[in-house]
N, C-alpha and C. Protein backbone atom coordinates (compact mmCIF):
# COMPACT_ATOMS: atom_id res chain seq x y z
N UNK A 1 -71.10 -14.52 -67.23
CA UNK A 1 -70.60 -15.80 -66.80
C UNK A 1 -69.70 -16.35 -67.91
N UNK A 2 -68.72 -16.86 -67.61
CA UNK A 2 -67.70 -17.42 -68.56
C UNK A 2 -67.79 -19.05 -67.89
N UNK A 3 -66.55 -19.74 -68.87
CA UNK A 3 -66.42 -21.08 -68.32
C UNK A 3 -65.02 -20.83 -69.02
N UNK A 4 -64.35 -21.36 -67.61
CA UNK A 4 -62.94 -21.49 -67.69
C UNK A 4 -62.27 -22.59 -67.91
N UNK A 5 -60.92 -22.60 -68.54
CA UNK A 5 -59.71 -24.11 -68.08
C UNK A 5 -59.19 -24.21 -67.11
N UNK A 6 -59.69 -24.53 -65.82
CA UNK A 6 -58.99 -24.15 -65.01
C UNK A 6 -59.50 -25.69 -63.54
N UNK A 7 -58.38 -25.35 -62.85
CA UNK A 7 -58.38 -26.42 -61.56
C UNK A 7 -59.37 -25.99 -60.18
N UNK A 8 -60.16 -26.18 -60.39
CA UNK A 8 -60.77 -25.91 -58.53
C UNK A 8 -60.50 -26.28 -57.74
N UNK A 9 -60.81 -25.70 -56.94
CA UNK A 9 -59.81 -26.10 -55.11
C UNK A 9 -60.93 -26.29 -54.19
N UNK A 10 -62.24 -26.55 -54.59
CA UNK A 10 -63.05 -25.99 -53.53
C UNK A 10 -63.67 -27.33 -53.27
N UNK A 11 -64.40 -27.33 -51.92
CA UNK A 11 -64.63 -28.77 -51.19
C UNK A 11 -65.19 -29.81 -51.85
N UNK A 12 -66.29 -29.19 -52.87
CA UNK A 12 -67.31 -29.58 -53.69
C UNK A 12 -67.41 -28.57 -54.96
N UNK A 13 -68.46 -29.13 -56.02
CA UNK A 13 -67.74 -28.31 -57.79
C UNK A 13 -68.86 -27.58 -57.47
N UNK A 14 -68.69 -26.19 -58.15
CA UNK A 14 -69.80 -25.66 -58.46
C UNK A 14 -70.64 -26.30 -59.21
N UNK A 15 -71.46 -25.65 -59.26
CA UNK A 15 -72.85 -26.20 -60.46
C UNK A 15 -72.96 -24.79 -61.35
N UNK A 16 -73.25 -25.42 -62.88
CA UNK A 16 -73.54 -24.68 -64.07
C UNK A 16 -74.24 -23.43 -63.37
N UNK A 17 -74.11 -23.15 -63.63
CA UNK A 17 -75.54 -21.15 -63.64
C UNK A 17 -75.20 -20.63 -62.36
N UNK A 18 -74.14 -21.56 -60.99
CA UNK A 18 -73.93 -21.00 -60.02
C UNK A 18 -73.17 -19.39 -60.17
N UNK A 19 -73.34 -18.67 -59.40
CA UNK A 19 -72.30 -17.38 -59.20
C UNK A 19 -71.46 -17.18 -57.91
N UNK A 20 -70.41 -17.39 -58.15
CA UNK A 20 -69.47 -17.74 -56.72
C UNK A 20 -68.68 -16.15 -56.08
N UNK A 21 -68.53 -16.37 -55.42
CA UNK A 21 -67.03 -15.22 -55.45
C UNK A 21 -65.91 -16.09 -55.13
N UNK A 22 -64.82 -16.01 -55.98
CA UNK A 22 -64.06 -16.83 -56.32
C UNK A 22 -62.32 -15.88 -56.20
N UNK A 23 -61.25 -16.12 -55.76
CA UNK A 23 -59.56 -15.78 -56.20
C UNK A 23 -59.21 -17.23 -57.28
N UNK A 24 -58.90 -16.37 -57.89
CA UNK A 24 -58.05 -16.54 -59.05
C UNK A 24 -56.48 -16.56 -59.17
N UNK A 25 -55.80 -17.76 -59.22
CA UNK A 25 -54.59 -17.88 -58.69
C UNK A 25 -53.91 -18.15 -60.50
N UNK A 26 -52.84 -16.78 -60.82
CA UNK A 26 -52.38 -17.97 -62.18
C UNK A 26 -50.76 -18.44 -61.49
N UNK A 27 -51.27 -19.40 -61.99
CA UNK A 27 -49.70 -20.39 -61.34
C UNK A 27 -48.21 -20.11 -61.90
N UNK A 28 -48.27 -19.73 -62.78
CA UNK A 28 -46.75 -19.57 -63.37
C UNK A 28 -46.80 -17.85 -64.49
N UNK A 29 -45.43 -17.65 -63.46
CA UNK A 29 -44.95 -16.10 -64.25
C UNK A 29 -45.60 -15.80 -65.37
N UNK A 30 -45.57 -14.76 -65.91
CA UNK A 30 -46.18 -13.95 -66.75
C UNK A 30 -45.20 -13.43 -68.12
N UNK A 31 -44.70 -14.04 -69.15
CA UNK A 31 -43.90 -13.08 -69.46
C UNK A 31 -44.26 -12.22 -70.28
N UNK A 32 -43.16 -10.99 -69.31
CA UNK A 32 -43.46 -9.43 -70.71
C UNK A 32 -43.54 -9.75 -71.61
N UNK A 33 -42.91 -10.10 -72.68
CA UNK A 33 -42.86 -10.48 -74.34
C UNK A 33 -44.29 -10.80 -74.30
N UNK A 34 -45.26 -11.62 -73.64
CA UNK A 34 -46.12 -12.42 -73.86
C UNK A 34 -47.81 -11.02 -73.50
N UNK A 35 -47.34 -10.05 -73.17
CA UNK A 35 -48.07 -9.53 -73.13
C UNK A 35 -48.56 -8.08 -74.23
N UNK A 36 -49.55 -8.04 -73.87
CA UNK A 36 -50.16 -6.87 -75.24
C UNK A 36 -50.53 -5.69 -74.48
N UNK A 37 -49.99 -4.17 -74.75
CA UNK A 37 -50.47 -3.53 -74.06
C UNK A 37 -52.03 -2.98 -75.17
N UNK A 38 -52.93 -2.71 -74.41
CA UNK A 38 -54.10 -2.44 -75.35
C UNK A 38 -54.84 -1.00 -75.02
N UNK A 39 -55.50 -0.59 -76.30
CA UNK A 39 -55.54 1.15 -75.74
C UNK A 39 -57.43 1.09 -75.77
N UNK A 40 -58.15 0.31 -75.36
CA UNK A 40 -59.40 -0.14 -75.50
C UNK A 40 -59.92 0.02 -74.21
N UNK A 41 -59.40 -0.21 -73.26
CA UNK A 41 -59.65 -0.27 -71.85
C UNK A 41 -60.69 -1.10 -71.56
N UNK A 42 -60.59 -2.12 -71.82
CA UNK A 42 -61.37 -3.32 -71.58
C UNK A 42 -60.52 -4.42 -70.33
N UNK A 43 -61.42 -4.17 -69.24
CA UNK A 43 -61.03 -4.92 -68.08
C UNK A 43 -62.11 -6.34 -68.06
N UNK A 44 -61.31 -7.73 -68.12
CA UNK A 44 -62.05 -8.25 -67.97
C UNK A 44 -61.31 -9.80 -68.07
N UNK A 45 -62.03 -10.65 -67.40
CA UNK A 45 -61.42 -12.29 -67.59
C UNK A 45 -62.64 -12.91 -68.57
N UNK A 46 -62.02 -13.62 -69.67
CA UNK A 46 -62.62 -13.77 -71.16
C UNK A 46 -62.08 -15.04 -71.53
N UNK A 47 -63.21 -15.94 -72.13
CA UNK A 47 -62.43 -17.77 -72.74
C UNK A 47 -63.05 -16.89 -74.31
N UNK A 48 -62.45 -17.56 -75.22
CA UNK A 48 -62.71 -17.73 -76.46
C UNK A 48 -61.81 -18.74 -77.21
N UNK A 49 -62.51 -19.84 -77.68
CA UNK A 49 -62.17 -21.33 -78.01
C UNK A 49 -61.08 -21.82 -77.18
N UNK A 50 -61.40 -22.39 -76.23
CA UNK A 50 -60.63 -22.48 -75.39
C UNK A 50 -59.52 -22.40 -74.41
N UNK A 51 -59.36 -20.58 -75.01
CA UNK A 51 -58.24 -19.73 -74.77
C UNK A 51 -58.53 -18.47 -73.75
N UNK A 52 -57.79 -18.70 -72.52
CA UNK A 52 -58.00 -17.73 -71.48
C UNK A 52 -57.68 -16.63 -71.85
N UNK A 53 -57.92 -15.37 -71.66
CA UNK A 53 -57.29 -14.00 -71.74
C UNK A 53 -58.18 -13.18 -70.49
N UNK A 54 -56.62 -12.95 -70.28
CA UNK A 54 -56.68 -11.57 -68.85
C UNK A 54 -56.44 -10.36 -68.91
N UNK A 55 -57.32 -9.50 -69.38
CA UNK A 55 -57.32 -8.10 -69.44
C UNK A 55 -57.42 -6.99 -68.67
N UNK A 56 -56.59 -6.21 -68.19
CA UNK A 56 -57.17 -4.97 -67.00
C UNK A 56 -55.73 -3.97 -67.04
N UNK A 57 -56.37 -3.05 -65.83
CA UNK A 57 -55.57 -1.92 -65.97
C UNK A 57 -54.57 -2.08 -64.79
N UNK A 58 -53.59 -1.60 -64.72
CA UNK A 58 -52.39 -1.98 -63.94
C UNK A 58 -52.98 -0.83 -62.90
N UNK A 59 -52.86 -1.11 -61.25
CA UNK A 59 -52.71 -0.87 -61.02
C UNK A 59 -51.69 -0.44 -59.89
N UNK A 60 -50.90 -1.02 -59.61
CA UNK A 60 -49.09 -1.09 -58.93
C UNK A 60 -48.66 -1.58 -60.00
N UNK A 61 -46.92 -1.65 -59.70
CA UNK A 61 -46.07 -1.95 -60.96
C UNK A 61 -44.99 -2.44 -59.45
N UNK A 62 -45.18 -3.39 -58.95
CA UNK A 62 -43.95 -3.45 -57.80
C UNK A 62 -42.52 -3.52 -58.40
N UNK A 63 -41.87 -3.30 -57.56
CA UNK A 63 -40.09 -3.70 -57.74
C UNK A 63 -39.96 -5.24 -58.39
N UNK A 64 -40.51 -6.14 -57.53
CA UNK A 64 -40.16 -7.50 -57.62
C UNK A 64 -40.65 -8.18 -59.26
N UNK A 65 -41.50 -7.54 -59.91
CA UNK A 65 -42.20 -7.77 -61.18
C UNK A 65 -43.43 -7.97 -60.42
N UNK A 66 -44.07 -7.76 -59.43
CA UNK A 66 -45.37 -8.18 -59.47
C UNK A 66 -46.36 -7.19 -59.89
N UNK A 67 -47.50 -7.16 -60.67
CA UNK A 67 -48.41 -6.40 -61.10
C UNK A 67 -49.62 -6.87 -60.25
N UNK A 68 -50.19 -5.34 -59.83
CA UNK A 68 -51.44 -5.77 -59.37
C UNK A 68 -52.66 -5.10 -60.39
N UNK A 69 -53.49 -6.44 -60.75
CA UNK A 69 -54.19 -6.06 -62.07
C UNK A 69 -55.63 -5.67 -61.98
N UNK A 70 -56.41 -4.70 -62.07
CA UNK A 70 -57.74 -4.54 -62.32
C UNK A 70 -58.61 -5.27 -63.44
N UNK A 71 -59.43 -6.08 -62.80
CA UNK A 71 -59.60 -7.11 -64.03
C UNK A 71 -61.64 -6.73 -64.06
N UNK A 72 -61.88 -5.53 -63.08
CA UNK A 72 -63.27 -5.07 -63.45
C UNK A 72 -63.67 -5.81 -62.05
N UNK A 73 -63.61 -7.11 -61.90
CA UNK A 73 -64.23 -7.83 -60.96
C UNK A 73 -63.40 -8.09 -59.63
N UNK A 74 -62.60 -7.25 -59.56
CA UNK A 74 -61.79 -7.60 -58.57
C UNK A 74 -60.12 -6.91 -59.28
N UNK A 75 -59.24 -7.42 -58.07
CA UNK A 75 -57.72 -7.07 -58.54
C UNK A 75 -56.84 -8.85 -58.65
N UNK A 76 -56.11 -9.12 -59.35
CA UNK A 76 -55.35 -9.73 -59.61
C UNK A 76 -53.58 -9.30 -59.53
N UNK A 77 -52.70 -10.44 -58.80
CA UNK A 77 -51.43 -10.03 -58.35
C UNK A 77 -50.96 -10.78 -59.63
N UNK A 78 -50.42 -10.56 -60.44
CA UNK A 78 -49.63 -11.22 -61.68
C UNK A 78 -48.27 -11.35 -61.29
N UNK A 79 -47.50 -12.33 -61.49
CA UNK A 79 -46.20 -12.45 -61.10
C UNK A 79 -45.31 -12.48 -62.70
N UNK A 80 -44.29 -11.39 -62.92
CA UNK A 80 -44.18 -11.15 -64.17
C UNK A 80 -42.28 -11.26 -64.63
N UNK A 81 -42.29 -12.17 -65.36
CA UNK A 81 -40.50 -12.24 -65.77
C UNK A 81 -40.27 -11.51 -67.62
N UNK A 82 -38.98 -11.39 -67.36
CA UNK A 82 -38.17 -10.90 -68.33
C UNK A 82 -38.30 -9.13 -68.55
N UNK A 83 -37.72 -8.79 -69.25
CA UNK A 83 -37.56 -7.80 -69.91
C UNK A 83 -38.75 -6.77 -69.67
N UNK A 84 -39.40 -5.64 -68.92
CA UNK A 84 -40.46 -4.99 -68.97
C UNK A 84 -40.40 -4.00 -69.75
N UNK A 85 -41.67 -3.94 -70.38
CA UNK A 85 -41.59 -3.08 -71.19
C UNK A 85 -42.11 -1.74 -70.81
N UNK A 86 -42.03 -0.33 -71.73
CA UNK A 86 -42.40 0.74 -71.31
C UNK A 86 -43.98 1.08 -70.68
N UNK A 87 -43.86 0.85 -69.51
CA UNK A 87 -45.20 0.76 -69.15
C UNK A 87 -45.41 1.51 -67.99
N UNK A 88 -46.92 1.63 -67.50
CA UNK A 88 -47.15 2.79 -66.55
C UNK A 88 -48.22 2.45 -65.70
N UNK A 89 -47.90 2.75 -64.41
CA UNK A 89 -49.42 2.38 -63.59
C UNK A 89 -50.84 3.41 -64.72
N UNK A 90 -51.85 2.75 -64.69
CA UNK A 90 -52.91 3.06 -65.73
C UNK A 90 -53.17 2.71 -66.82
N UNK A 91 -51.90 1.92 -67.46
CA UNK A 91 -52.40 1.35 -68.96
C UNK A 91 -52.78 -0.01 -69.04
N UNK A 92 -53.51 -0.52 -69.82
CA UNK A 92 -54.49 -1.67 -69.96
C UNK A 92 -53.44 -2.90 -70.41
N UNK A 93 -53.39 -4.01 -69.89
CA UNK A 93 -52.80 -5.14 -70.68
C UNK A 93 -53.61 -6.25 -70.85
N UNK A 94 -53.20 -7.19 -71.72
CA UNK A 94 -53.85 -8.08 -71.99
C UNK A 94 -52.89 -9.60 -71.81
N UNK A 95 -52.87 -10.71 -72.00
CA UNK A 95 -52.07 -12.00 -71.80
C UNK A 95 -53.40 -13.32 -71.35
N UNK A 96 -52.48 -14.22 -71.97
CA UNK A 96 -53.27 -15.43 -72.27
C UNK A 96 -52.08 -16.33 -70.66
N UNK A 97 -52.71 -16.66 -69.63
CA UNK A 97 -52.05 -17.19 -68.59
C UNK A 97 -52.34 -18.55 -69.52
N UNK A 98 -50.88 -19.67 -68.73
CA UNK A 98 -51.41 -21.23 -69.09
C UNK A 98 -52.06 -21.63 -68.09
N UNK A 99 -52.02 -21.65 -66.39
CA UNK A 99 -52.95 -22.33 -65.93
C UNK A 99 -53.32 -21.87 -64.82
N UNK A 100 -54.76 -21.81 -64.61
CA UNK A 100 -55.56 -20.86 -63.45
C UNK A 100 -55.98 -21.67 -62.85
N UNK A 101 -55.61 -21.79 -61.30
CA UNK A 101 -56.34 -22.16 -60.20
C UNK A 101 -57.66 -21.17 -59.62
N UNK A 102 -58.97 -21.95 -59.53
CA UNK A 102 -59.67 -21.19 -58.77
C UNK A 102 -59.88 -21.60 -57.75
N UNK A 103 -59.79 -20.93 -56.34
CA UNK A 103 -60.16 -20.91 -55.09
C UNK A 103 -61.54 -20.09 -54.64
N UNK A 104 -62.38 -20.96 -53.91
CA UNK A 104 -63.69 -20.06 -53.70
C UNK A 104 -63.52 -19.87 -52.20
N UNK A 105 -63.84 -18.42 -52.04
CA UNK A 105 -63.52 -17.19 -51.05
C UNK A 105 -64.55 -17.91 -49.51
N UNK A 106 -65.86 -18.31 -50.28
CA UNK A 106 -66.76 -18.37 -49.29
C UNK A 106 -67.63 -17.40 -48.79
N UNK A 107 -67.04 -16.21 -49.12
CA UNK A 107 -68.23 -14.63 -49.12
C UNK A 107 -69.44 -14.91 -49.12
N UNK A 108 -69.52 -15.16 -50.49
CA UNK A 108 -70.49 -15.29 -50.94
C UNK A 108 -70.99 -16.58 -51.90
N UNK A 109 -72.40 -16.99 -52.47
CA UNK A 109 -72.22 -17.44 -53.97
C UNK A 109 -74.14 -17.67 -53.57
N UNK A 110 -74.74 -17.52 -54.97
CA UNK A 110 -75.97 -17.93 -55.24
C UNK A 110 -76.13 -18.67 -56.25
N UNK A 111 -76.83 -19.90 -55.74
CA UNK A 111 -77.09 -21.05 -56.50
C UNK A 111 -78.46 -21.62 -56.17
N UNK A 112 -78.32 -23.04 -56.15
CA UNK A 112 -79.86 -23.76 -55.86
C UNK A 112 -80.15 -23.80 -54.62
């Protein structure tokens, strides 16, 4: 369980210790420069002092810049500007988004 910076969309807030199934929306482009490719293979969505980081393995590389990202818990569509760098469906990236909307799916979630 993490705790995020982020905006909820959902009718009512979760509660602490809840487990939701949740999409994850990041609102604004991605840029290459701004990303780290990493050789660790660590997929995963991570706060540390109040700093988001989105880690996973690429899996599409579309035309348009969009990446679709393996983040362990699911896939993430990253929308990505500038300059791309030498990169390949399978290698791991990392990037700090500025602001994440969460939307809850409704699947699922266990709470009180």
């Amino acid at each position: 369980m993490i705790a995020l910076n982020s905006t909820w969309q959902g009718e009512s807030g979760a509660k602490a210790g809840w487990a939701l199934d949740v999409e994850l929306e990041i609102a604004d482009p991605v840029p290459w420069g701004s990303v780290v490719i990493i050789q660790c293979g660590v997929a995963e969505v991570s706060e540390s002092s109040g700093v988001l980081t989105v880690s996973g393995q690429i899996k599409a590389l579309e035309a348009d810049d969009v990446v679709a990202l393996d983040v362990r818990l699911g896939i993430i569509l990253v929308e990505m500007v500038g300059q791309r760098p030498t990169i390949r469906i399978g290698d791991f990236i990392s990037f700090a988004p500025r602001d994440v909307t969460i939307y809850p799916t409704g699947i699922w979630s266990s709470g009180e």
